[in-house]
N, C-alpha and C. Protein backbone atom coordinates (compact mmCIF):
# COMPACT_ATOMS: atom_id res chain seq x y z
N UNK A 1 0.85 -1.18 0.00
CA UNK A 1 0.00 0.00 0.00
C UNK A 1 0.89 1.23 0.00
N UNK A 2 0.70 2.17 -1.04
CA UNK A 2 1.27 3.63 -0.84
C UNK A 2 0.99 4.39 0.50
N UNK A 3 2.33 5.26 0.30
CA UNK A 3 1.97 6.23 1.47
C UNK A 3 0.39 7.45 1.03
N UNK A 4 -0.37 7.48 1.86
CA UNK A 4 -1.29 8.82 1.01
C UNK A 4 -0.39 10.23 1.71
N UNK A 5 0.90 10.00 2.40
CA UNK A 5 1.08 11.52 2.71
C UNK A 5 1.51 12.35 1.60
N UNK A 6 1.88 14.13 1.78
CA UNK A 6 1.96 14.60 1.15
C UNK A 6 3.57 14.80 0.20
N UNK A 7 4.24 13.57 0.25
CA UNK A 7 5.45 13.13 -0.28
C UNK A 7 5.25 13.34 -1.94
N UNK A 8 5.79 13.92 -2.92
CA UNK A 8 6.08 13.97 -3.89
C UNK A 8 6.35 12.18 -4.63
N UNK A 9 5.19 12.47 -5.49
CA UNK A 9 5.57 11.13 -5.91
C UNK A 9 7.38 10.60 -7.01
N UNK A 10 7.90 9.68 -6.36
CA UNK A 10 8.96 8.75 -7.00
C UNK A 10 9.17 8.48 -8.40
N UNK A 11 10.16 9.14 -9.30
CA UNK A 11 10.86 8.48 -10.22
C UNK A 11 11.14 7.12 -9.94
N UNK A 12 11.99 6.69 -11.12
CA UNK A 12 12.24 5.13 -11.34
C UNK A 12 13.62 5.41 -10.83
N UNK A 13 14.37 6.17 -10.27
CA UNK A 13 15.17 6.00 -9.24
C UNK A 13 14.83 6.21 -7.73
N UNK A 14 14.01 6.05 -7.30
CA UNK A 14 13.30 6.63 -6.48
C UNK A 14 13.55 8.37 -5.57
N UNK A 15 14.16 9.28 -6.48
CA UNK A 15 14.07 10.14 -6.00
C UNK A 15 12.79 11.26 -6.10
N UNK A 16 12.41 11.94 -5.35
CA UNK A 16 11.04 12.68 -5.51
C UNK A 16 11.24 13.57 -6.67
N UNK A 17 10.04 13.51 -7.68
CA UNK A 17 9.85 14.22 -9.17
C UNK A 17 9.22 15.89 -8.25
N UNK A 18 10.27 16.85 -9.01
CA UNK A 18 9.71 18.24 -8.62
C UNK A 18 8.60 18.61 -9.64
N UNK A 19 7.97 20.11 -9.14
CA UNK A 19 7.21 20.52 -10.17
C UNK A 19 7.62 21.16 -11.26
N UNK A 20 9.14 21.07 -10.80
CA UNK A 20 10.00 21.96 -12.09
C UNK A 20 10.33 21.12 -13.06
N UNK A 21 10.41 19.85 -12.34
CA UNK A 21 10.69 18.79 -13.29
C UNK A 21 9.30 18.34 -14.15
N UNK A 22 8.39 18.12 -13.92
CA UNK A 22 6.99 17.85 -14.21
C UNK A 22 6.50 18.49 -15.59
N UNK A 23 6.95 20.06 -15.14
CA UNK A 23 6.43 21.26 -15.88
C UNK A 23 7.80 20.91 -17.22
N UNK A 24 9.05 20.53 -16.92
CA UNK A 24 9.76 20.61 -17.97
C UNK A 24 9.24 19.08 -19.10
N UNK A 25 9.18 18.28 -18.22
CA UNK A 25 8.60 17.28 -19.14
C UNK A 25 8.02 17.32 -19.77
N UNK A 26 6.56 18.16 -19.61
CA UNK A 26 5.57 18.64 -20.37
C UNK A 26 5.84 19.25 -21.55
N UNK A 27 7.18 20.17 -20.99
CA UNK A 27 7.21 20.93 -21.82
C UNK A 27 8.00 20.69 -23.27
N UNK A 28 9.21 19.86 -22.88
CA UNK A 28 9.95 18.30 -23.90
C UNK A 28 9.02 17.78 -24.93
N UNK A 29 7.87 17.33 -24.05
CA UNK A 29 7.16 16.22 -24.88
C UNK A 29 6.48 16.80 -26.22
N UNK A 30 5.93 18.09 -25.61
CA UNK A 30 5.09 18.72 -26.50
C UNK A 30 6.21 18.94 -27.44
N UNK A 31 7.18 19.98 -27.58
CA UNK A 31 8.16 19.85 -28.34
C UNK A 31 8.25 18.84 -29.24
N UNK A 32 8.98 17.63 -28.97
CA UNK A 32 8.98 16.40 -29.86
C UNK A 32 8.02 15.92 -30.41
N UNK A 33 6.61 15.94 -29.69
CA UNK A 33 5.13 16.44 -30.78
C UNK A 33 4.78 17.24 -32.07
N UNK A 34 5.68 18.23 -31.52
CA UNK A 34 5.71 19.67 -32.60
C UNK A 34 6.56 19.19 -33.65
N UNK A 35 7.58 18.25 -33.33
CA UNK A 35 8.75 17.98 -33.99
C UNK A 35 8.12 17.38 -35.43
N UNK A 36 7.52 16.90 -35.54
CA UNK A 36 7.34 15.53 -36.40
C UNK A 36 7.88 14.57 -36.40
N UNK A 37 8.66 14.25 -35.48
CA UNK A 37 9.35 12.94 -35.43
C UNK A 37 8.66 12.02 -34.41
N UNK A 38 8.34 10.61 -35.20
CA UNK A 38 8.42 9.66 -34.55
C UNK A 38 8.34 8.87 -33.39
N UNK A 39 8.06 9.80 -32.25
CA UNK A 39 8.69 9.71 -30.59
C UNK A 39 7.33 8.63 -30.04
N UNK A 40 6.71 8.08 -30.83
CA UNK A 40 5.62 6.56 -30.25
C UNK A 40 6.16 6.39 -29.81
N UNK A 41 7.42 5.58 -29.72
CA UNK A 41 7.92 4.65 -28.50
C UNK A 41 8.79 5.02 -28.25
N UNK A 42 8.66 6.20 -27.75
CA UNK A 42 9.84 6.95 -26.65
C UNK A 42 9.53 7.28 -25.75
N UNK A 43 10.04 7.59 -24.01
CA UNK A 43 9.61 7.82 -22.89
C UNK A 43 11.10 8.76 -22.38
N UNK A 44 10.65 10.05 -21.58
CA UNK A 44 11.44 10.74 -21.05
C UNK A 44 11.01 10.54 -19.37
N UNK A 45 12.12 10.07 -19.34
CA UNK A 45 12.13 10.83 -17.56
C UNK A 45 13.10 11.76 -17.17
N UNK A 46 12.49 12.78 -16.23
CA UNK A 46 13.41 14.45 -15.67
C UNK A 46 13.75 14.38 -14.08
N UNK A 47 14.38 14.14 -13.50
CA UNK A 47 14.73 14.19 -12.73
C UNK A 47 16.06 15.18 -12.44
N UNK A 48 15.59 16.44 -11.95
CA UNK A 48 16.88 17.06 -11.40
C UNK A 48 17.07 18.25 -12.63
N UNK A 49 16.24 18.12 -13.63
CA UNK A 49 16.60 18.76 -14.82
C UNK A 49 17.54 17.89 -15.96
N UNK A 50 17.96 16.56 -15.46
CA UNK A 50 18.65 15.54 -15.90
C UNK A 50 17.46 14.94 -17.11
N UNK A 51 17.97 14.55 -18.06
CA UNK A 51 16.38 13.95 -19.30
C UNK A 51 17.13 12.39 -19.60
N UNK A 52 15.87 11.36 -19.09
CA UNK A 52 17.02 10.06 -19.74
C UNK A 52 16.01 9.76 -20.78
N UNK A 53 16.58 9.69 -21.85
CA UNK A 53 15.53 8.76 -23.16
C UNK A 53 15.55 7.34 -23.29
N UNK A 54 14.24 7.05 -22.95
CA UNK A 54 14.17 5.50 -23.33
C UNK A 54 13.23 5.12 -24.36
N UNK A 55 13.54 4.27 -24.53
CA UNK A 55 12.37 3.19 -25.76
C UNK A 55 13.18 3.32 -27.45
N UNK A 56 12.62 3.55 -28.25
CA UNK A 56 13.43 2.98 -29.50
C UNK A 56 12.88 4.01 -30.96
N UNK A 57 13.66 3.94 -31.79
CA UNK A 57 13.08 4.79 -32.82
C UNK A 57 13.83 3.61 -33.73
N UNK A 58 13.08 4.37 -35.25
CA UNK A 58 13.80 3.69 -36.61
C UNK A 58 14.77 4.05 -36.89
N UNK A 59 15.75 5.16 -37.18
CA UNK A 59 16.94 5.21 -37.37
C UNK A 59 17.76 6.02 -36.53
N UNK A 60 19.31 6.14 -36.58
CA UNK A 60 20.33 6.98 -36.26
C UNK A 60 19.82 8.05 -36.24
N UNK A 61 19.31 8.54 -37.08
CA UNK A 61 19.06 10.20 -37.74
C UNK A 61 18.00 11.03 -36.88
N UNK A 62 16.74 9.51 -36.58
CA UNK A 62 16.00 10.00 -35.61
C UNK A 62 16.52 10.33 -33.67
N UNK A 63 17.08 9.20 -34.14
CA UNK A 63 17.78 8.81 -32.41
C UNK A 63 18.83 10.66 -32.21
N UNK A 64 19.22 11.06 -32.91
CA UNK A 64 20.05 11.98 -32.69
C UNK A 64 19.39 13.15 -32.98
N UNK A 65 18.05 13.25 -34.32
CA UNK A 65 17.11 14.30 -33.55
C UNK A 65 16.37 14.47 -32.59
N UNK A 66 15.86 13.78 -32.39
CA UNK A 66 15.70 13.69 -30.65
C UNK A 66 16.10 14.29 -29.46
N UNK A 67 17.42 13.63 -29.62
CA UNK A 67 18.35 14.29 -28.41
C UNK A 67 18.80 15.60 -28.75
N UNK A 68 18.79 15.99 -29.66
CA UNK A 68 18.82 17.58 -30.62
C UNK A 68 17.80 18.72 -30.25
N UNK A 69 16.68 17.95 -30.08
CA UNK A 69 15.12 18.79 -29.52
C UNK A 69 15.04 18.59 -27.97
N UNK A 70 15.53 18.26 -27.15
CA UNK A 70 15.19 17.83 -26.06
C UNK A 70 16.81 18.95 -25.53
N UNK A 71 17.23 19.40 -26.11
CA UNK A 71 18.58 20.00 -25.30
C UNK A 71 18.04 21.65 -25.63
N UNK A 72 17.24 21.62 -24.18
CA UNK A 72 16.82 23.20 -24.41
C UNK A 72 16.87 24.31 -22.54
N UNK A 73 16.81 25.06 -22.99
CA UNK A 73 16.58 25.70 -21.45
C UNK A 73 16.02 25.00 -20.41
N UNK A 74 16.72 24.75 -19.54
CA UNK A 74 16.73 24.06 -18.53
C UNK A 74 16.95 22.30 -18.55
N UNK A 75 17.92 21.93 -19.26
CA UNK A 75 17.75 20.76 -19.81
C UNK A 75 19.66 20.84 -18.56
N UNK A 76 19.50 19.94 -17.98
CA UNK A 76 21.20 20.21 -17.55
C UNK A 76 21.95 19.25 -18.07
N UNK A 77 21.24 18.10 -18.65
CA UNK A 77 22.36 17.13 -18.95
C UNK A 77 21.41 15.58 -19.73
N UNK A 78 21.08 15.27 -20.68
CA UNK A 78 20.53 14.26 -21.81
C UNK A 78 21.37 12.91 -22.00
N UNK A 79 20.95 12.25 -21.10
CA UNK A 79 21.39 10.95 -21.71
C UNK A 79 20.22 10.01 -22.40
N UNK A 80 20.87 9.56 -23.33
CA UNK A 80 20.16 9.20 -24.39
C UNK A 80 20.26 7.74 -24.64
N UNK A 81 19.20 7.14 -23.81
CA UNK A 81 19.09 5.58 -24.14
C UNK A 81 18.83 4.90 -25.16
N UNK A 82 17.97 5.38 -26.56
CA UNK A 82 17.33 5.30 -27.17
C UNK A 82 17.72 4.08 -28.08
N UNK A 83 17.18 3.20 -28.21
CA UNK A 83 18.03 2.27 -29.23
C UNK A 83 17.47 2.32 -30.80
N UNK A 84 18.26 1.98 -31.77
CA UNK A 84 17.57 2.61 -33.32
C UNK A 84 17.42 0.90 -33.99
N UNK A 85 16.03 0.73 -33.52
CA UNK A 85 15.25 -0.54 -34.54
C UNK A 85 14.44 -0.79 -35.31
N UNK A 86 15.07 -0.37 -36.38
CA UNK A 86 13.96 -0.01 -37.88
C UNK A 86 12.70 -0.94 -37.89
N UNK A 87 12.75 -2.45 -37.09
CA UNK A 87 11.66 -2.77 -37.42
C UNK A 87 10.52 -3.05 -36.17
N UNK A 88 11.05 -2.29 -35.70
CA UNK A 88 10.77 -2.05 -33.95
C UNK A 88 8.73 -2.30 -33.96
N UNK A 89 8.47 -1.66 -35.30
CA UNK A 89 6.60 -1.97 -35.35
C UNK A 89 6.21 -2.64 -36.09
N UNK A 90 7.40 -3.77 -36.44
CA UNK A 90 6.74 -4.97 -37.16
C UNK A 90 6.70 -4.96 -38.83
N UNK A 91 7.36 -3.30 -39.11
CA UNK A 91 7.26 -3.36 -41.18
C UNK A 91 8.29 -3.51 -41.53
């Protein structure tokens, strides 16, 4: 059972997600929305102002625009998990 106190809920490292972090995510995602690229099976987590990219795209080209759009004000540091598997949706 969770705690119901007023603790900031846990990243997947378990450190507490700020609202600065929250608000920047939002603000990433939409971005890479705007982008036209590809980002279905991609997932950002912010912690600290830190951005880790996970999940997968179809090529190099994407994998590195990506991390290209995501390096913006207030971004302190992008590591980029992303792995590039062209047939990642089955065509």
């Amino acid at each position: 059972m969770q705690d119901s106190s007023n603790t900031p809920p846990a990243n997947p490292r378990g450190t507490a997600v700020t609202a600065a972090d929250v608000e920047l995510q939002a603000a990433l995602c939409a971005r890479l929305w705007d982008s036209g690229l590809d980002v279905s099976e991609i997932a950002l987590n912010v912690t600290d102002g830190r951005v880790t990219i996970e999940g997968a795209v179809g090529t190099q080209a994407d994998r590195a625009a990506i991390e290209a759009n995501i390096r913006a004000a207030g971004v302190r540091e992008v590591i980029n998990h992303a792995s590039v598997a062209p047939d990642r949706t089955g065509g």
